[in-house]
Protein backbone atom coordinates (compact mmCIF):
# COMPACT_ATOMS: atom_id res chain seq x y z
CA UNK A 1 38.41 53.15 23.94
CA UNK A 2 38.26 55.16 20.48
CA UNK A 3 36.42 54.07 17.56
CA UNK A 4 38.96 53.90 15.57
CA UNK A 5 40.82 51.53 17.90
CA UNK A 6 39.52 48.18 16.48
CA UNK A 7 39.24 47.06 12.58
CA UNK A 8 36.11 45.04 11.97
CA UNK A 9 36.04 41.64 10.15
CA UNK A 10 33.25 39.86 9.94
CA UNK A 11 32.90 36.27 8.75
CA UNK A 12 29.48 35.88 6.33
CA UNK A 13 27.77 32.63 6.68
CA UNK A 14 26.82 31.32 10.08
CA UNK A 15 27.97 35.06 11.22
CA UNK A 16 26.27 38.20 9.62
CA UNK A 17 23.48 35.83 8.11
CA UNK A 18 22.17 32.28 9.33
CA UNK A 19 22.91 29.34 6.98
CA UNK A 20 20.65 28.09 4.57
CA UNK A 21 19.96 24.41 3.45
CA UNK A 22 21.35 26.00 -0.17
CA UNK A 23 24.42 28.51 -0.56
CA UNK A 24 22.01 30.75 -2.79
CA UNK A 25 18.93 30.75 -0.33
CA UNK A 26 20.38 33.10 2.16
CA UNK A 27 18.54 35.63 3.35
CA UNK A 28 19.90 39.40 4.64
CA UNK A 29 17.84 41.08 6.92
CA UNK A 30 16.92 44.12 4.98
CA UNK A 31 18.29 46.66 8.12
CA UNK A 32 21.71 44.55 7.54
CA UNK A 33 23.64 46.08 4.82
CA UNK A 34 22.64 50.10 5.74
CA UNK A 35 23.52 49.18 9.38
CA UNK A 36 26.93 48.05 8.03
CA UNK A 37 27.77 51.17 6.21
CA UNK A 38 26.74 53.26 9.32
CA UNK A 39 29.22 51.59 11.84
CA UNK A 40 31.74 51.48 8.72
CA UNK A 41 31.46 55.15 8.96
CA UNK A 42 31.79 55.65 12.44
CA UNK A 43 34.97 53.02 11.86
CA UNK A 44 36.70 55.30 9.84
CA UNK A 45 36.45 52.87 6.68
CA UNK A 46 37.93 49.98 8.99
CA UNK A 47 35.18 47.10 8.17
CA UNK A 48 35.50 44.15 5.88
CA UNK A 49 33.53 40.82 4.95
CA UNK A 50 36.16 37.80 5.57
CA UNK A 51 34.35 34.92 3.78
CA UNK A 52 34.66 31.85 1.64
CA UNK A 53 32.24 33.17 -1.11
CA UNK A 54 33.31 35.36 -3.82
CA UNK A 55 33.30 39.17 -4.00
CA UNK A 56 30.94 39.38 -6.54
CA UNK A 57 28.23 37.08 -4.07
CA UNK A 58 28.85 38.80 -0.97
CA UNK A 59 28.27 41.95 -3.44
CA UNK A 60 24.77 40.89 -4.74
CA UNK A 61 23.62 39.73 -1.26
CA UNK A 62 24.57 43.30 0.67
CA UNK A 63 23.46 45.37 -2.55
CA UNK A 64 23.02 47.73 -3.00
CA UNK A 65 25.84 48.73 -0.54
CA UNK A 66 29.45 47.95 -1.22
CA UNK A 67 32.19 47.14 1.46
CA UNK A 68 35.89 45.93 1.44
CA UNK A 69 35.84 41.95 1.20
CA UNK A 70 38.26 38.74 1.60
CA UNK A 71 37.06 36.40 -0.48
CA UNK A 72 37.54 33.08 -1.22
CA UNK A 73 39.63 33.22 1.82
CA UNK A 74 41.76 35.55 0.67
CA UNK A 75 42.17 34.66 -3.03
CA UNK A 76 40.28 37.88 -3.80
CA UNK A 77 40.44 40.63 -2.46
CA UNK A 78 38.89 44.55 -2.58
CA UNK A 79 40.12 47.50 -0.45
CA UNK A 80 37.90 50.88 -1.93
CA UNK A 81 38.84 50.84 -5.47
CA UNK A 82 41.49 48.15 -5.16
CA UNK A 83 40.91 44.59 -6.64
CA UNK A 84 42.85 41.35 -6.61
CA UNK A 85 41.24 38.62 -8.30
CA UNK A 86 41.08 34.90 -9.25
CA UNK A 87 42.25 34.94 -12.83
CA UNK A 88 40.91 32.73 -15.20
CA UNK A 89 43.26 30.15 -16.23
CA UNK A 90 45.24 30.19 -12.64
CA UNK A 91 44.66 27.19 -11.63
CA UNK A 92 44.50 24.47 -14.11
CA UNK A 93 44.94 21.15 -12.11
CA UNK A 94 42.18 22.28 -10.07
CA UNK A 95 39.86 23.08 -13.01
CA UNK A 96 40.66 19.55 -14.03
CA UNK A 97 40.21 18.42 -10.06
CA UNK A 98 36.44 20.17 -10.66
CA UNK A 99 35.59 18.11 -13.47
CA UNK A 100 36.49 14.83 -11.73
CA UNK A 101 34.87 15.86 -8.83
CA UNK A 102 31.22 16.83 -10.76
CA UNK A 103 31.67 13.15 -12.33
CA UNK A 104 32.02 11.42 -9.22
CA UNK A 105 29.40 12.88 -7.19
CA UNK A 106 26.58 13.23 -10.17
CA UNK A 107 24.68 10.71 -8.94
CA UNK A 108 24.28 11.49 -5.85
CA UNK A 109 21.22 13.36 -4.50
CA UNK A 110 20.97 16.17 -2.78
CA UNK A 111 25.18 16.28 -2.97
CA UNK A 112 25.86 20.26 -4.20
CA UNK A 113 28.95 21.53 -6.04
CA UNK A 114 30.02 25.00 -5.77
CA UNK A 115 32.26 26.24 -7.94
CA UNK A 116 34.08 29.30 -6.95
CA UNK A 117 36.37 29.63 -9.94
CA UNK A 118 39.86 29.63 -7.56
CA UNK A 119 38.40 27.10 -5.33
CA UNK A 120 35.50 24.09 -5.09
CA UNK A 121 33.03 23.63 -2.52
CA UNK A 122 31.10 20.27 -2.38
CA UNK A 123 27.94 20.66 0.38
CA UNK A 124 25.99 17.78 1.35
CA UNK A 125 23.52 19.73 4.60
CA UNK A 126 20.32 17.71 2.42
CA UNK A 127 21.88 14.85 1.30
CA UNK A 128 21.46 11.68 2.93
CA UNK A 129 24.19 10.08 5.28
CA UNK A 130 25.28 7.68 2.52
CA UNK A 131 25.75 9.96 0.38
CA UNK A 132 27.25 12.65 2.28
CA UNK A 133 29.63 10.24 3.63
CA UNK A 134 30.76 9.31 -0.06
CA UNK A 135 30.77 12.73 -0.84
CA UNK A 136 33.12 13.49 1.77
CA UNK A 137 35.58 10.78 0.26
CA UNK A 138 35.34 12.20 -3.13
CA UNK A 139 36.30 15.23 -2.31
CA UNK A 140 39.10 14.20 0.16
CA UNK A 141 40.29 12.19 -2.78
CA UNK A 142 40.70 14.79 -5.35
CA UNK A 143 41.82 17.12 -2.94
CA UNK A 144 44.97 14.15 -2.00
CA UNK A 145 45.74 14.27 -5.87
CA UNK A 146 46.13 17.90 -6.48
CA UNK A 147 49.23 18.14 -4.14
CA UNK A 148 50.88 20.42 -1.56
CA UNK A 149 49.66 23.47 -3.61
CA UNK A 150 46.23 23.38 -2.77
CA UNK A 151 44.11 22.20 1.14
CA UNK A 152 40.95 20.92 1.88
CA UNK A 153 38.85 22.89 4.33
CA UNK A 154 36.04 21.25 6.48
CA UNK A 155 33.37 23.27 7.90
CA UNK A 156 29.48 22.57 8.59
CA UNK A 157 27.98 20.11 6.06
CA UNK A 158 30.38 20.89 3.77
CA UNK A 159 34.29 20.73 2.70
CA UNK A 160 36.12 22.73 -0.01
CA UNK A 161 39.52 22.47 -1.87
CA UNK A 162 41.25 26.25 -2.53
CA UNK A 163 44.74 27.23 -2.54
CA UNK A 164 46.91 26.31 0.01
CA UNK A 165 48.03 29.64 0.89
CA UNK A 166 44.43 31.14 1.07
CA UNK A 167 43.18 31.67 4.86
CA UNK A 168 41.22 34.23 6.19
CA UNK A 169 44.13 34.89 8.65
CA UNK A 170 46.26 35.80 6.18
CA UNK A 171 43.25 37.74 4.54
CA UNK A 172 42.93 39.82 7.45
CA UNK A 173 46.33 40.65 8.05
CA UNK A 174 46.77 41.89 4.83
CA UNK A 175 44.01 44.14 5.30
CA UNK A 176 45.79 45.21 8.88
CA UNK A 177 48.80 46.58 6.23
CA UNK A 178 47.10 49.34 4.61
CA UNK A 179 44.90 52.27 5.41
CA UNK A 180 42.39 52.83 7.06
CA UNK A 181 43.07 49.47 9.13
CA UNK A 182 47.13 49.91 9.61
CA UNK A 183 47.71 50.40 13.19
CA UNK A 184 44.42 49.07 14.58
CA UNK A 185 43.55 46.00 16.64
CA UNK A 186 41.69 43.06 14.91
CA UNK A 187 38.22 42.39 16.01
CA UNK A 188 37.03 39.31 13.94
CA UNK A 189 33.37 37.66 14.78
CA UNK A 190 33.26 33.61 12.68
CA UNK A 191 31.07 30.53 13.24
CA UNK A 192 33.50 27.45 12.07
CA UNK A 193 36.54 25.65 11.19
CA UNK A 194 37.71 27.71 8.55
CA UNK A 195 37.39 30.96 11.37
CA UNK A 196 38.68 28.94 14.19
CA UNK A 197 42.30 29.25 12.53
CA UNK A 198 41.79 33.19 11.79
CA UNK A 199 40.97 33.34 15.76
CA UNK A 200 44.30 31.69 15.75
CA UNK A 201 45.87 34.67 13.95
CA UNK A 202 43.62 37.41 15.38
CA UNK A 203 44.52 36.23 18.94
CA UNK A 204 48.22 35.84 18.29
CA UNK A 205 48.18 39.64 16.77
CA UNK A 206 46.85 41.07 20.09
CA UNK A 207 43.03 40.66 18.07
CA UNK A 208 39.82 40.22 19.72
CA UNK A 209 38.11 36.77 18.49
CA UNK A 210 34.41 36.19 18.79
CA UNK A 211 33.44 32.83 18.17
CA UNK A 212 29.15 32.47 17.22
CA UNK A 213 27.43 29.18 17.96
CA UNK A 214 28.46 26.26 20.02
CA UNK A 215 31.64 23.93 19.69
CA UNK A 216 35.18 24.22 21.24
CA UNK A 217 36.74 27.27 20.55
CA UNK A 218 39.94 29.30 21.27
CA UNK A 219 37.73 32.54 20.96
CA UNK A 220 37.88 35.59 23.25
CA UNK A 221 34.19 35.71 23.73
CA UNK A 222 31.10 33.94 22.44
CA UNK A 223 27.69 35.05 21.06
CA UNK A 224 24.90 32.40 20.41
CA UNK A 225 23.61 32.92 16.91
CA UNK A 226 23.87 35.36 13.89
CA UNK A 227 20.70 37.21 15.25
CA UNK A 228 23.00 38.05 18.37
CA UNK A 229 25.70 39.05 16.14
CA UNK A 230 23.19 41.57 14.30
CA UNK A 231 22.08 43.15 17.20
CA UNK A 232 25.45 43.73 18.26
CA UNK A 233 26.15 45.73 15.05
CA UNK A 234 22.79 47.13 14.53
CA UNK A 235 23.80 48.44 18.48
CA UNK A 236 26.84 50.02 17.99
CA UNK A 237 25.79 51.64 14.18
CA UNK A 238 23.52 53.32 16.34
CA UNK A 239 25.87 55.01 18.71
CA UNK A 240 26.08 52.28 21.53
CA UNK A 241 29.74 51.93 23.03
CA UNK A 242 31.94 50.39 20.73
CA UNK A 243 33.43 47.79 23.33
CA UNK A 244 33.99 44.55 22.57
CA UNK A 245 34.84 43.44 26.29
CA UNK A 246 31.42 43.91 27.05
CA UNK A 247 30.67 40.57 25.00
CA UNK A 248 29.98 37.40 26.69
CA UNK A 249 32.89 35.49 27.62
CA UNK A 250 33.72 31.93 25.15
């Protein structure tokens, strides 16, 4: 099989890196981001970062390289010089949905809000069970007021409210419409919830899923960790067969 065969998306938390107690205390391997733009190249451009943080995050933690990114589940989005953003002022129930939210849970310890402009996260990984459990109702309950336009995600210690049209499935078949990806076969490695329903799409498209960590999934194959996932990539941006069959099975 080619190397240009496959386009490569590649969930971010719980995936390329392993998941912090704190969204901003993530740490990338320093061989990470050059090993990236090596298989990019021998990709033919076809590598993207599919992820519920925001361009200009996944930017500052993979500086100083610079790749093609899905963020906020699709809201943004950058293919080479291309850029479609959150604007400011888009979404104004939600803004108001943010400041009810930062009320409700600012007494509760440990209990973080992440505000991603076009979406909120609320985590709760070093909180205590009270409080994550009331966390998890607040943000259930703003989420039921805003409507059908907007969805609330779970995923690991944490749950976030973003547009209801904003998946990475539809994230990564847009990128599938346009060069240097057209024509290629998905190959998508994620860690949760939110990636579970991209496998959905990935496997429906003729895709190749890998699911990393435990829990059910509906994933092709199955790696244990992020530190498996690196030295899959660190393999094959050093010239080791690009085959994705070769993985272990889910």
């Amino acid at each position: 099989m080619t190397d240009t065969a496959f386009a490569l998306f590649l969930d971010f938390d719980g995936t390329l890196v392993d998941i912090a107690p704190r969204p901003d205390a993530v740490r990338v391997p320093p061989a990470l981001p050059p090993a990236l733009t090596r298989l990019r190249a021998r990709l033919g451009g076809a590598l993207a970062v599919i992820t519920g943080r925001p361009i200009a995050v996944i930017d500052g933690f993979l500086a100083p390289e610079r790749f093609d990114v899905g963020g906020l589940h699709g809201v943004e989005q950058r293919l080479g010089d291309r850029v479609v953003g959150c604007e400011p002022g888009a979404h104004p129930a939600l803004r108001a949905g943010v400041g009810v939210l930062r009320q409700a849970v600012a007494g509760l310890d440990a209990v973080l809000i992440e505000d991603k402009g076009c979406s909120v996260a609320v985590h709760w990984r070093l909180a205590a069970p009270a409080d994550a459990v009331r966390a998890r109702d607040e943000i259930e309950r703003v989420a039921a007021g805003l409507g059908s336009a907007y969805r609330l995600q779970h995923g690991k210690a944490v749950a976030e409210i973003l547009p209801a049209d904003a998946t990475k499935g539809h994230a990564i078949r847009s990128f599938l419409q346009a060069p240097p990806y057209a024509g290629r076969r998905a190959l998508f490695f994620g860690d949760d919830l939110t990636d579970e329903k991209a496998f959905a799409a990935v496997n429906r498209d003729g895709g190749v899923s890998v699911r990393v960590g435990a829990g059910d999934t509906i994933a092709h194959h199955r790696l244990d960790a992020p530190d498996d996932v690196r030295r899959v990539l660190l393999a094959w941006a050093g010239g080791a067969a690009l085959d994705p069959g070769g993985l272990p099975p889910a």
